[in-house]
PDB file of N, CA and C in Angstrom:
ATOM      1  N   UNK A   1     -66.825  14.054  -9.308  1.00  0.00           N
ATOM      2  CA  UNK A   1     -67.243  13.121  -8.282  1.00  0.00           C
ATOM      3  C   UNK A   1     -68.398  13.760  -7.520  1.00  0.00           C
ATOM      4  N   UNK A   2     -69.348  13.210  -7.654  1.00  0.00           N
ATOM      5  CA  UNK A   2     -70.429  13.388  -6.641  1.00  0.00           C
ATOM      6  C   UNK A   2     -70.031  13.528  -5.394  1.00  0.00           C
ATOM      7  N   UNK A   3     -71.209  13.742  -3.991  1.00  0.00           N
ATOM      8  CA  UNK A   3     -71.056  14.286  -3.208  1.00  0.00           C
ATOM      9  C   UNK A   3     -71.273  12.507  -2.261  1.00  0.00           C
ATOM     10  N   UNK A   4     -72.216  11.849  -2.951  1.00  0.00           N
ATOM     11  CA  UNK A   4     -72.578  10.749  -2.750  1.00  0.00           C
ATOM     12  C   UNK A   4     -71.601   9.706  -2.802  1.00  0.00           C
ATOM     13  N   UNK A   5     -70.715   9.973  -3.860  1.00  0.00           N
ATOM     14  CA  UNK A   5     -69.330   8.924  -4.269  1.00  0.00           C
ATOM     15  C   UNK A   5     -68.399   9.432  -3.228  1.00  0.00           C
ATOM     16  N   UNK A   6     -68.311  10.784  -2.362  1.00  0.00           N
ATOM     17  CA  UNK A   6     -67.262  11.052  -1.390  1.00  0.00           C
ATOM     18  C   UNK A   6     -67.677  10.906  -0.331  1.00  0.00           C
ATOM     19  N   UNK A   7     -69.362  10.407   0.139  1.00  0.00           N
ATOM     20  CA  UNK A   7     -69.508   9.712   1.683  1.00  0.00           C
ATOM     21  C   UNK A   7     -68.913   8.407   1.506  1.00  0.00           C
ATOM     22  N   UNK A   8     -68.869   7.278   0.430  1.00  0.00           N
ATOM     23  CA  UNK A   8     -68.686   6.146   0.032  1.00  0.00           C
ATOM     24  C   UNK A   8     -67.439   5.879   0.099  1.00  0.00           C
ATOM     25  N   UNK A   9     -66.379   6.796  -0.420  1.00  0.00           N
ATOM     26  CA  UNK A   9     -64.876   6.447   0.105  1.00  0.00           C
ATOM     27  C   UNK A   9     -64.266   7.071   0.984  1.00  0.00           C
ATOM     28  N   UNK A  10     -64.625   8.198   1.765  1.00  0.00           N
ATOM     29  CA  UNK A  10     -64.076   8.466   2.593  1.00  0.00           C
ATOM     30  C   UNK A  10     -64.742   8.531   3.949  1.00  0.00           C
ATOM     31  N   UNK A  11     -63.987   7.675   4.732  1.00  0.00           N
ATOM     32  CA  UNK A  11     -64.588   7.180   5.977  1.00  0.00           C
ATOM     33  C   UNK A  11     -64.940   8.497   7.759  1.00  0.00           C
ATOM     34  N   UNK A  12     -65.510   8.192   7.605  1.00  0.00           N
ATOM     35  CA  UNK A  12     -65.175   9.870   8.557  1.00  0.00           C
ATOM     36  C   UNK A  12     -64.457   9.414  10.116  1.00  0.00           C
ATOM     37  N   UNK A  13     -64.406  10.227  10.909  1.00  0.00           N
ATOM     38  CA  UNK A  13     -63.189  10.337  11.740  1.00  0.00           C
ATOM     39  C   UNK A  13     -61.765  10.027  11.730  1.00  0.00           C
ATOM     40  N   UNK A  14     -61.277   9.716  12.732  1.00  0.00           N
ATOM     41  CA  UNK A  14     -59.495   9.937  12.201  1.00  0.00           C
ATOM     42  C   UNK A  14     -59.364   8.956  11.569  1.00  0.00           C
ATOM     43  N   UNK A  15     -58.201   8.973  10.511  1.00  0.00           N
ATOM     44  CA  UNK A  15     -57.910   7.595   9.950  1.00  0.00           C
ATOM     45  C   UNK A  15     -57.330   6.531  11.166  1.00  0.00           C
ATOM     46  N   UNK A  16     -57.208   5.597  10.630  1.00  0.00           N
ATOM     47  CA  UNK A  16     -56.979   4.151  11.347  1.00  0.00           C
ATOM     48  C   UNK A  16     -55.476   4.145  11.535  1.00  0.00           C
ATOM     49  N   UNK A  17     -54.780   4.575  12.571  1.00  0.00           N
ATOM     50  CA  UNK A  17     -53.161   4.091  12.600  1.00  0.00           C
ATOM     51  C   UNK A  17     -52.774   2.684  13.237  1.00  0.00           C
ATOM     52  N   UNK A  18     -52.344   2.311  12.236  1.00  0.00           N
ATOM     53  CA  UNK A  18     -51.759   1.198  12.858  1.00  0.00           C
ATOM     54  C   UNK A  18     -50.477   0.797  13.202  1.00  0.00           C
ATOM     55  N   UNK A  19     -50.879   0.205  14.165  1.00  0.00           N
ATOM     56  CA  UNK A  19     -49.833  -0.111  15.407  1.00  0.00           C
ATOM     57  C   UNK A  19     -49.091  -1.724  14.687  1.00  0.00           C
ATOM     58  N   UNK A  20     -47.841  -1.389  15.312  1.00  0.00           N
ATOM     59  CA  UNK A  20     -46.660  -2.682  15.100  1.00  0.00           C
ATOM     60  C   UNK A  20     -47.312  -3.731  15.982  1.00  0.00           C
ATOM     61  N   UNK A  21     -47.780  -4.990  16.012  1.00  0.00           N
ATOM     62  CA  UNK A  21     -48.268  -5.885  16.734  1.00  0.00           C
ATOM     63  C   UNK A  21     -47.345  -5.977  17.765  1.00  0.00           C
ATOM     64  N   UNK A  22     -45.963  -6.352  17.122  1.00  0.00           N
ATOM     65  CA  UNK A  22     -45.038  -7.286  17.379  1.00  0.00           C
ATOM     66  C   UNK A  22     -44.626  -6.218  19.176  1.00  0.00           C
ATOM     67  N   UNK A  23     -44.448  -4.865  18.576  1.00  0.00           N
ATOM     68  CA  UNK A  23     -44.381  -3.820  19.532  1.00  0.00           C
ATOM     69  C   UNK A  23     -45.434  -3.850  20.685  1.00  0.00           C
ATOM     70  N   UNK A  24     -46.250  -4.041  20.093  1.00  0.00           N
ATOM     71  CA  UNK A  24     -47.693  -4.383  21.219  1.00  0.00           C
ATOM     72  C   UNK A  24     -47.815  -5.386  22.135  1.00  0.00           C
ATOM     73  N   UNK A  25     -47.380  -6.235  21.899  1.00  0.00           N
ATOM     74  CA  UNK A  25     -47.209  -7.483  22.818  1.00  0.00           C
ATOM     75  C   UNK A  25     -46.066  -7.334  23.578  1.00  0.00           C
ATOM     76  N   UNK A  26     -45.044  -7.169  22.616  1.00  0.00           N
ATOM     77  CA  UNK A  26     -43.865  -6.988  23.737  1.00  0.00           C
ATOM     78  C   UNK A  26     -43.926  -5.819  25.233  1.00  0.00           C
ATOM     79  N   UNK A  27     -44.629  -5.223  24.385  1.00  0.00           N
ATOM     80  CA  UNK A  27     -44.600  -4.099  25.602  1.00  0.00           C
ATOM     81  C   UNK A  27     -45.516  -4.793  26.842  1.00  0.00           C
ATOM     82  N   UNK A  28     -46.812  -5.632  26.242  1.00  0.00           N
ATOM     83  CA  UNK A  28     -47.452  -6.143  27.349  1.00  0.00           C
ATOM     84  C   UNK A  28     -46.707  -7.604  28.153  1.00  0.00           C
ATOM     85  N   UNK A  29     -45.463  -7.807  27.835  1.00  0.00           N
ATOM     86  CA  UNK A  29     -44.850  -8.826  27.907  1.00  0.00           C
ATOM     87  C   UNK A  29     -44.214  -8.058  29.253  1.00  0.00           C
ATOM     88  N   UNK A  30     -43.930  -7.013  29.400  1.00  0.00           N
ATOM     89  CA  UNK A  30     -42.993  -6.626  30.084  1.00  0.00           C
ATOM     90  C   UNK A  30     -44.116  -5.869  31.129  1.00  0.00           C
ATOM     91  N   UNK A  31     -45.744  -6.395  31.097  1.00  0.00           N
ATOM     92  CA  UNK A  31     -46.569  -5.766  32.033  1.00  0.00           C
ATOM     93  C   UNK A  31     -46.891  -4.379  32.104  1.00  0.00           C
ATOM     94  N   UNK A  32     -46.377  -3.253  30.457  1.00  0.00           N
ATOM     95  CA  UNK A  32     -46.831  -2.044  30.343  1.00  0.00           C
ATOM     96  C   UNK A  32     -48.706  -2.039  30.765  1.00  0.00           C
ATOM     97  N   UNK A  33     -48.573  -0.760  31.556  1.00  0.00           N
ATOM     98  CA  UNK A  33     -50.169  -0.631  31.667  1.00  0.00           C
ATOM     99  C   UNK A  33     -51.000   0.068  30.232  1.00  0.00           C
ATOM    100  N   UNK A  34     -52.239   0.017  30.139  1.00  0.00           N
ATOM    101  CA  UNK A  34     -52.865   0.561  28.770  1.00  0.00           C
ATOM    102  C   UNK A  34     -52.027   1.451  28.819  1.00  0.00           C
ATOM    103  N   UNK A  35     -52.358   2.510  30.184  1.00  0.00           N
ATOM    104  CA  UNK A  35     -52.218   3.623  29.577  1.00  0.00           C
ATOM    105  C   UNK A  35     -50.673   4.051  29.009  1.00  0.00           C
ATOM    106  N   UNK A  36     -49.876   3.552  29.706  1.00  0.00           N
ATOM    107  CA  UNK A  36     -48.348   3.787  29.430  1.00  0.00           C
ATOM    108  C   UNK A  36     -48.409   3.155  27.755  1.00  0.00           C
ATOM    109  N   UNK A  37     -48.978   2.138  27.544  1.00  0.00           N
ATOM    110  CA  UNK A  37     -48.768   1.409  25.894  1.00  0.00           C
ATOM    111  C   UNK A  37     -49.557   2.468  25.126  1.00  0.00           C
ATOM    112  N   UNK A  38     -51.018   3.254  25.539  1.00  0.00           N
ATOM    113  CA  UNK A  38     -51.055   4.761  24.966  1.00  0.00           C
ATOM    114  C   UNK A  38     -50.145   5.357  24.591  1.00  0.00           C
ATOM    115  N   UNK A  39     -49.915   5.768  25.996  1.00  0.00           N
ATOM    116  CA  UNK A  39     -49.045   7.098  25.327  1.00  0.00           C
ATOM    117  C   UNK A  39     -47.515   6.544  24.616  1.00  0.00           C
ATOM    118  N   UNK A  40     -47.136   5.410  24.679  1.00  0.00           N
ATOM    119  CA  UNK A  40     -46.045   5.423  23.968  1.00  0.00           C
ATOM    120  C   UNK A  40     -46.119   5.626  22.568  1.00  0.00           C
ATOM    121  N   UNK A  41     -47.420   4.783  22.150  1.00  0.00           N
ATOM    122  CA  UNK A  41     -47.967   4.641  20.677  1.00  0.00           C
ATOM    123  C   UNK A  41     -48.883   6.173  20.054  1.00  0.00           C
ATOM    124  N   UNK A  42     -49.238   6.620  21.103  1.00  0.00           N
ATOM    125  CA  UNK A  42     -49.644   8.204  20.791  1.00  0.00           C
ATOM    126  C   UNK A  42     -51.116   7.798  20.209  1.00  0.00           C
ATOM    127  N   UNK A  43     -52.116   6.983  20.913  1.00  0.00           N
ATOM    128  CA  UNK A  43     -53.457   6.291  20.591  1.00  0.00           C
ATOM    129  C   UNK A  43     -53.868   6.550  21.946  1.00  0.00           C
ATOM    130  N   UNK A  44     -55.743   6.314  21.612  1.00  0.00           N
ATOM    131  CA  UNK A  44     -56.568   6.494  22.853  1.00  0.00           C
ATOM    132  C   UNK A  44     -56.189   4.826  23.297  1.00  0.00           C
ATOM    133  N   UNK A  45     -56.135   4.493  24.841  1.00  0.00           N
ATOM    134  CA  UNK A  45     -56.268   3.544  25.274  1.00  0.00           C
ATOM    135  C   UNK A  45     -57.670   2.525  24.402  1.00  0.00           C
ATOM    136  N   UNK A  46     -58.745   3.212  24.097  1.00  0.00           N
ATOM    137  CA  UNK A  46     -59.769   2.667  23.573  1.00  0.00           C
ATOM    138  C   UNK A  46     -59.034   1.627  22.149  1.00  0.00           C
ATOM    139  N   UNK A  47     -58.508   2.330  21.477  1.00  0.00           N
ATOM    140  CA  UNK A  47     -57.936   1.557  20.444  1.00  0.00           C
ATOM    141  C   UNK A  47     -57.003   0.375  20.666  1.00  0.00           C
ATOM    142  N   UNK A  48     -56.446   0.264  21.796  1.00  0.00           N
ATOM    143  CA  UNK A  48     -55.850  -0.309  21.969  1.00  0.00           C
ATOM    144  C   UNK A  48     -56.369  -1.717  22.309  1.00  0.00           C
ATOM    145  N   UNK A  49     -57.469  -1.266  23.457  1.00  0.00           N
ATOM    146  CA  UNK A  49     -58.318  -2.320  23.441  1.00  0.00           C
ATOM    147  C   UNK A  49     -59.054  -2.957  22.370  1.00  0.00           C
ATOM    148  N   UNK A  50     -59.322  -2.344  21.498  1.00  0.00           N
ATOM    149  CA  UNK A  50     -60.504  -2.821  20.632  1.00  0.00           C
ATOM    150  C   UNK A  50     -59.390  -3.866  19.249  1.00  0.00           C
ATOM    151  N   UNK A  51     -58.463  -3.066  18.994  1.00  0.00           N
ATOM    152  CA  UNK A  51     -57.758  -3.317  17.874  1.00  0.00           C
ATOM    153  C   UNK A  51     -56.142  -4.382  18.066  1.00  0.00           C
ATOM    154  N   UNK A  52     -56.166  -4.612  19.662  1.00  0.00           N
ATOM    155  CA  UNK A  52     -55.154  -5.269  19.674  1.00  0.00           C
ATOM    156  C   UNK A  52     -55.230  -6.196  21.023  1.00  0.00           C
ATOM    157  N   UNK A  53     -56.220  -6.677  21.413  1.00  0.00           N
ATOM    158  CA  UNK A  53     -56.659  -7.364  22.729  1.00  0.00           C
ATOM    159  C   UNK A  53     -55.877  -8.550  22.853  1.00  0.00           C
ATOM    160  N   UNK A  54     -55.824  -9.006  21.337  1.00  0.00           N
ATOM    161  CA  UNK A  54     -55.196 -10.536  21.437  1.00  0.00           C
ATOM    162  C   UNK A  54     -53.739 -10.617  21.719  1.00  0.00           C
ATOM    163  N   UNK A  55     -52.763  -9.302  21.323  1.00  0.00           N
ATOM    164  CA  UNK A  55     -51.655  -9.067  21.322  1.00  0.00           C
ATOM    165  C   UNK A  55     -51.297  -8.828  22.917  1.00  0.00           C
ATOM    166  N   UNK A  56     -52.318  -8.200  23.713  1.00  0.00           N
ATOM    167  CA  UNK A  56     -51.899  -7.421  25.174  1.00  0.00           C
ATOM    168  C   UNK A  56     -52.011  -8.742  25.958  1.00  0.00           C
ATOM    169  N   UNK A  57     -53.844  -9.535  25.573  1.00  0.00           N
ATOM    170  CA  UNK A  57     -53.251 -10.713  26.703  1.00  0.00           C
ATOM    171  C   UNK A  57     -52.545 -11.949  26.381  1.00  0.00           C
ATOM    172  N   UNK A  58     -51.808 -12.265  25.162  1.00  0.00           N
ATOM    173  CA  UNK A  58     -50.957 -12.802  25.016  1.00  0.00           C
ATOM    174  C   UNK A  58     -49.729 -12.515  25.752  1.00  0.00           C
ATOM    175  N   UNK A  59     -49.327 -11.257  25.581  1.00  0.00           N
ATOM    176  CA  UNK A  59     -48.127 -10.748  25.811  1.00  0.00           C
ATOM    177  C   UNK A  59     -48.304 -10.791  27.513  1.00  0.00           C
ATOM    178  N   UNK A  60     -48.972 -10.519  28.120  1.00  0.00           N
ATOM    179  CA  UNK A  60     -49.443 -10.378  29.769  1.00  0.00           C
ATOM    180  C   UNK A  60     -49.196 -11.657  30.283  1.00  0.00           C
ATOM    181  N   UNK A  61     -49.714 -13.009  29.367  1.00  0.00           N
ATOM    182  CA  UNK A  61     -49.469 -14.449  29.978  1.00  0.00           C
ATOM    183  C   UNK A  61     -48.414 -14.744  30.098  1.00  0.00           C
ATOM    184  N   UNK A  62     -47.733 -14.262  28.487  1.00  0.00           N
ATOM    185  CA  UNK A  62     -46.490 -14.943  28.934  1.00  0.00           C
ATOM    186  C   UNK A  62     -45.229 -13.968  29.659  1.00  0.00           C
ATOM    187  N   UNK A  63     -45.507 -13.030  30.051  1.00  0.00           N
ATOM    188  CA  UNK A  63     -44.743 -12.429  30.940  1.00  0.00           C
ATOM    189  C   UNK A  63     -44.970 -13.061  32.344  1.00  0.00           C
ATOM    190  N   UNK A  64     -46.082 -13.124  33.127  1.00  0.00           N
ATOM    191  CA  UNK A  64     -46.372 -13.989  33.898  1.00  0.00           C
ATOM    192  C   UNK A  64     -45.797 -15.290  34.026  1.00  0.00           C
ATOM    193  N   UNK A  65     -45.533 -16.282  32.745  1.00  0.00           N
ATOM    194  CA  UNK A  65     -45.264 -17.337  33.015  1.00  0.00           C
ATOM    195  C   UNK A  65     -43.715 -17.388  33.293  1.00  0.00           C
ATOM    196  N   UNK A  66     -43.110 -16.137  32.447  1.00  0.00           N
ATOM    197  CA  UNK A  66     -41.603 -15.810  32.279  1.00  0.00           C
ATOM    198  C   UNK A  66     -41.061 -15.406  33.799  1.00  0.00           C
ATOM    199  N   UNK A  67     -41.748 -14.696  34.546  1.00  0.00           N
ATOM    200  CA  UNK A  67     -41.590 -14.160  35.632  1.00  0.00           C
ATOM    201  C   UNK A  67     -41.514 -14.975  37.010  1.00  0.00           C
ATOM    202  N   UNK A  68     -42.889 -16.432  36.849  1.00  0.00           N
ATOM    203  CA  UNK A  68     -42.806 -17.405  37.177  1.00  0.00           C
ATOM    204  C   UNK A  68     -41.721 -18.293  37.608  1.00  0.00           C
ATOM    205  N   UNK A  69     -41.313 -18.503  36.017  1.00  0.00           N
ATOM    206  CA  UNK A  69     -40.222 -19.488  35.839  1.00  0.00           C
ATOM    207  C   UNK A  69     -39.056 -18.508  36.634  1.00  0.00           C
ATOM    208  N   UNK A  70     -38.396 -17.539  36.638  1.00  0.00           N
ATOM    209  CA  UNK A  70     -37.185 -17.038  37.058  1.00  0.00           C
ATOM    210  C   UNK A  70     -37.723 -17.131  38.659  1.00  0.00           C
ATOM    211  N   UNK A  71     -38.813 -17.114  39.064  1.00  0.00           N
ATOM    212  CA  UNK A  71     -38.926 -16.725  40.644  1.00  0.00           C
ATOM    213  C   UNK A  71     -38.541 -18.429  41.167  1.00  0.00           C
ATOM    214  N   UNK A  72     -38.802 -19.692  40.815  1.00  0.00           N
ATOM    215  CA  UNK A  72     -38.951 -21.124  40.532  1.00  0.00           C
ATOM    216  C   UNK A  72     -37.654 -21.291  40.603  1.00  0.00           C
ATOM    217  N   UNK A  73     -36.744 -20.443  39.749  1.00  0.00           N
ATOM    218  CA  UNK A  73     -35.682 -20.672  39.219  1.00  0.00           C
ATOM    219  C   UNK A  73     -34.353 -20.034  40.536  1.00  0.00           C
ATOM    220  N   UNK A  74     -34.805 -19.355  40.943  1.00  0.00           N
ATOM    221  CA  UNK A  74     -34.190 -18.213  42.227  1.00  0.00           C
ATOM    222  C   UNK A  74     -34.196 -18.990  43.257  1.00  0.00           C
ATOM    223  N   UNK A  75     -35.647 -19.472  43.480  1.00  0.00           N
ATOM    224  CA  UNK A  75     -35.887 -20.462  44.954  1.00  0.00           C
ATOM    225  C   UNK A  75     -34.767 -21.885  44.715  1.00  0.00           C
ATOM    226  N   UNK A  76     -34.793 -22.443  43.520  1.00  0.00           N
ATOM    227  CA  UNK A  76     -34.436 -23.441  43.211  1.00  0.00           C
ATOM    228  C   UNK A  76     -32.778 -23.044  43.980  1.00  0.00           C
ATOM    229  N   UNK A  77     -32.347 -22.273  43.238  1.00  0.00           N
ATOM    230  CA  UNK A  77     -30.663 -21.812  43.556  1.00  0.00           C
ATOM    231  C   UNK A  77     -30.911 -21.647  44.931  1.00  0.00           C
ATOM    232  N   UNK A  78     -31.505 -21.641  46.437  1.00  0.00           N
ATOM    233  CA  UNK A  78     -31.295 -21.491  47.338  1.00  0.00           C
ATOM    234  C   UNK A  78     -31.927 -20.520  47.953  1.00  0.00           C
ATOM    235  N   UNK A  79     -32.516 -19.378  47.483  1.00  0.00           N
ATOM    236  CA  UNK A  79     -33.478 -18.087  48.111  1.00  0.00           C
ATOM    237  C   UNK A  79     -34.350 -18.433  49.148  1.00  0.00           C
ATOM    238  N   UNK A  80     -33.923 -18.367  50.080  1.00  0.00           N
ATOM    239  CA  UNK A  80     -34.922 -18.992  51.396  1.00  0.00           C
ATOM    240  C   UNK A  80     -36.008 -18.095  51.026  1.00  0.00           C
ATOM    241  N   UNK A  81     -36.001 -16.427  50.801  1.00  0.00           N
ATOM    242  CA  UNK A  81     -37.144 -15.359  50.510  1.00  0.00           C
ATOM    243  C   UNK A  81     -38.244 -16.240  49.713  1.00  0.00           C
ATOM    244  N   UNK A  82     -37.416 -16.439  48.628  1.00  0.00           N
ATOM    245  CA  UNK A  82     -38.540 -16.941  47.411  1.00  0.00           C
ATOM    246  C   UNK A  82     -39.235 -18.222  47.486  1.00  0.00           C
ATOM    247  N   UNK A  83     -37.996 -18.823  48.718  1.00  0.00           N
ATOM    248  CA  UNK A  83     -38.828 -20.364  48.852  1.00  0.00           C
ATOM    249  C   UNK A  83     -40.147 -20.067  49.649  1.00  0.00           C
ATOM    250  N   UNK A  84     -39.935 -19.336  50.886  1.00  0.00           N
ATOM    251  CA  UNK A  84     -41.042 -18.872  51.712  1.00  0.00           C
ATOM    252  C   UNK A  84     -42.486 -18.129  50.725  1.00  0.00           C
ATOM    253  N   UNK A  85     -41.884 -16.994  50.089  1.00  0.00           N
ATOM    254  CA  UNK A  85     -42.779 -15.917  49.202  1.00  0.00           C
ATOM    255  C   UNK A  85     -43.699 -17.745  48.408  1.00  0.00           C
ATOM    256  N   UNK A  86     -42.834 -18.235  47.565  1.00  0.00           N
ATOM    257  CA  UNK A  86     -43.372 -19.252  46.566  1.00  0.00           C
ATOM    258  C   UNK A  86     -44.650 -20.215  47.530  1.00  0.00           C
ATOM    259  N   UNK A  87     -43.852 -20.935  48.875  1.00  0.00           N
ATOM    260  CA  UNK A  87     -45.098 -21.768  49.688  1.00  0.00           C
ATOM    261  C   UNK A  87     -46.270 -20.785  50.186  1.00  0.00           C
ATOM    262  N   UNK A  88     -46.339 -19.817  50.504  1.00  0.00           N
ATOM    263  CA  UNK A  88     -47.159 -19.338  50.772  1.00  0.00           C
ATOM    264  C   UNK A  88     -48.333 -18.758  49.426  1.00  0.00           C
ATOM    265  N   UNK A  89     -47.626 -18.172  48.510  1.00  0.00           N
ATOM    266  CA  UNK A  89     -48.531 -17.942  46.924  1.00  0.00           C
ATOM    267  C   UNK A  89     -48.837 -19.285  46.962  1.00  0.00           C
ATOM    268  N   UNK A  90     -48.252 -20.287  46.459  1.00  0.00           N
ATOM    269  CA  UNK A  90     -48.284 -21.525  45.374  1.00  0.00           C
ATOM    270  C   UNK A  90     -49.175 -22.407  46.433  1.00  0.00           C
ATOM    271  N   UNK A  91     -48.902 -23.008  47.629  1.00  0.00           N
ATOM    272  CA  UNK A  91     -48.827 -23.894  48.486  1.00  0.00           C
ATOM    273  C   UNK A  91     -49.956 -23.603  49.622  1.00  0.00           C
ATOM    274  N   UNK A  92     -50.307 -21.961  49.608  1.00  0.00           N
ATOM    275  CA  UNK A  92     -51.248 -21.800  50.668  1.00  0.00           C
ATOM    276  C   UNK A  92     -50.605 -21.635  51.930  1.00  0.00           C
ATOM    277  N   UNK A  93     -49.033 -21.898  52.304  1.00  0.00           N
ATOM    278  CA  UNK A  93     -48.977 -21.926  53.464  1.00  0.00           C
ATOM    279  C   UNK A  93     -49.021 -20.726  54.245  1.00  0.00           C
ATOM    280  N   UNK A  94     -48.273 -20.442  55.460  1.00  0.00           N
ATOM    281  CA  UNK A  94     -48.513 -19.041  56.455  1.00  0.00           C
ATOM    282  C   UNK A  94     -47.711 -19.320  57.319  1.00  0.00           C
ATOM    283  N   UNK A  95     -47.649 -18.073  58.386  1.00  0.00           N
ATOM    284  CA  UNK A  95     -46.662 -17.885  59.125  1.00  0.00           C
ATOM    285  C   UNK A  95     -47.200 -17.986  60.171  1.00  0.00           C
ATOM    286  N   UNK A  96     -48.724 -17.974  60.338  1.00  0.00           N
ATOM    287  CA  UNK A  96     -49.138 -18.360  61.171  1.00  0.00           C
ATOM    288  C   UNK A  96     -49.297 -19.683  61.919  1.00  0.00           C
ATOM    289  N   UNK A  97     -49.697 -19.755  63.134  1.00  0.00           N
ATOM    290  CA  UNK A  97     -49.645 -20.791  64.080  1.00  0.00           C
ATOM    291  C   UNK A  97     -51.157 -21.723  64.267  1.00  0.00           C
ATOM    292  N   UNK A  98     -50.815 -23.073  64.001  1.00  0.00           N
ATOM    293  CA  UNK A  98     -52.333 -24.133  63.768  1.00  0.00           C
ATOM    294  C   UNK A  98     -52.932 -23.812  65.316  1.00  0.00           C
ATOM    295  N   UNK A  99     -51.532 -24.149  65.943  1.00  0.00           N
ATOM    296  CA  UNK A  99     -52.056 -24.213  67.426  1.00  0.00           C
ATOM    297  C   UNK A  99     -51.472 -23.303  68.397  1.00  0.00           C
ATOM    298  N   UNK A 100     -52.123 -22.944  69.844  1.00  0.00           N
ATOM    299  CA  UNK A 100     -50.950 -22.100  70.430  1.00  0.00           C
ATOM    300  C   UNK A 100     -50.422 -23.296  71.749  1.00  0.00           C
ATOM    301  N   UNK A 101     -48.958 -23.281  71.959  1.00  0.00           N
ATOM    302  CA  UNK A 101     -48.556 -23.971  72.645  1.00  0.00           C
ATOM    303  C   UNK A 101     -48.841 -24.015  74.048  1.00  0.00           C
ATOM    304  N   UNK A 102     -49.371 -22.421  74.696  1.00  0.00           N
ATOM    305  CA  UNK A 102     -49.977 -22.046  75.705  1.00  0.00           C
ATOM    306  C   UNK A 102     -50.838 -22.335  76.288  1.00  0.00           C
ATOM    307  N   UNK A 103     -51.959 -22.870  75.152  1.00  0.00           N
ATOM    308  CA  UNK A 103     -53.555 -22.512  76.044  1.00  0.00           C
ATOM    309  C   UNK A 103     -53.304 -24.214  76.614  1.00  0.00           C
ATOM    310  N   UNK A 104     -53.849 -23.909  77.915  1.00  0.00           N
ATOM    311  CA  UNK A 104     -54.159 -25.291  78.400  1.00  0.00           C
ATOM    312  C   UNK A 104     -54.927 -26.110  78.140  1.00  0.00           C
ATOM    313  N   UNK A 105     -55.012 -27.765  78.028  1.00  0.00           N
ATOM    314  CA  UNK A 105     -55.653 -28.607  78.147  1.00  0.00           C
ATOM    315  C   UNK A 105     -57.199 -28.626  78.093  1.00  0.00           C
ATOM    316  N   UNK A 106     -58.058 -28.816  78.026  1.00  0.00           N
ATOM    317  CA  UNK A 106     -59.345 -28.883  78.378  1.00  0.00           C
ATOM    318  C   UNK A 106     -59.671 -30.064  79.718  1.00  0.00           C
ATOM    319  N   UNK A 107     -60.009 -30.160  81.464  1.00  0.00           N
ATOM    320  CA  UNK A 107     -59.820 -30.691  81.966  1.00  0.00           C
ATOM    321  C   UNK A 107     -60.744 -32.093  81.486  1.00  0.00           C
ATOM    322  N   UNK A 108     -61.496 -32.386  80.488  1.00  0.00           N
ATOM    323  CA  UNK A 108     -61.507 -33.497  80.463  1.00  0.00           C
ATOM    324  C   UNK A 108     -60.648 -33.980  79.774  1.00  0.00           C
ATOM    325  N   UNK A 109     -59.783 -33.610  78.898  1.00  0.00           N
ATOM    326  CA  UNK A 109     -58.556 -33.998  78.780  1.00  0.00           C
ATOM    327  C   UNK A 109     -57.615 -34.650  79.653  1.00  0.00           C
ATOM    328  N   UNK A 110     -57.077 -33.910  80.631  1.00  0.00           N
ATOM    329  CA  UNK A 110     -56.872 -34.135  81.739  1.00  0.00           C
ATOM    330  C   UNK A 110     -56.823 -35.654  82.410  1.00  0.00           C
ATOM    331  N   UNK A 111     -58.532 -35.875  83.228  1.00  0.00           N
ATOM    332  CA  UNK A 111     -59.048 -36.505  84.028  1.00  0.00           C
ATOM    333  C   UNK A 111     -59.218 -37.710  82.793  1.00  0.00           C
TER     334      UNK A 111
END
């Protein structure tokens, strides 16, 4: 074999490990950060990004939506916390005050 036939099949830097998809998502399902889904898989964060993007924000949505639904699901059963936490995320509302009951009148109000 030539020297020419061994740039041609052998690819240089590390070989390519590949990762369990199914493992990949799940882990982003459960909101692992890169780096923790690194080091579990024993890969540069870089790979992770490049070679499995579709798997992390899949897995990221629907943890979100999963997380969603149980918080929906908590308020529903009665959680005054979650009902409050939920109107204020979802609804915009606040704890704050439109008006203060104090300040007086303006006297053309008044007159």
């Amino acid at each position: 074999m030539s020297n020419q036939e061994k740039d041609t099949t052998n690819s240089k830097g590390r070989p390519k490990k590949e990762l369990d998809k199914e493992q990949v998502y799940k882990l982003a399902l459960m909101h692992c950060n890169m780096q923790e889904m690194s080091d579990f898989f024993g890969v540069d964060v870089k790979t992770l990004r490049v070679n499995y993007s579709q798997e992390i924000l899949k897995g990221k949505a629907e943890g979100k939506i999963r997380l969603r639904k149980k918080q929906f699901q908590v308020a529903e059963n009665g959680n005054c916390s979650m009902l409050i936490w939920l109107g204020k995320q979802v609804l915009g509302q606040s704890d704050q005050q439109t008006g203060d009951d104090n300040t007086p009148l303006p006297l053309s109000d008044i007159l």
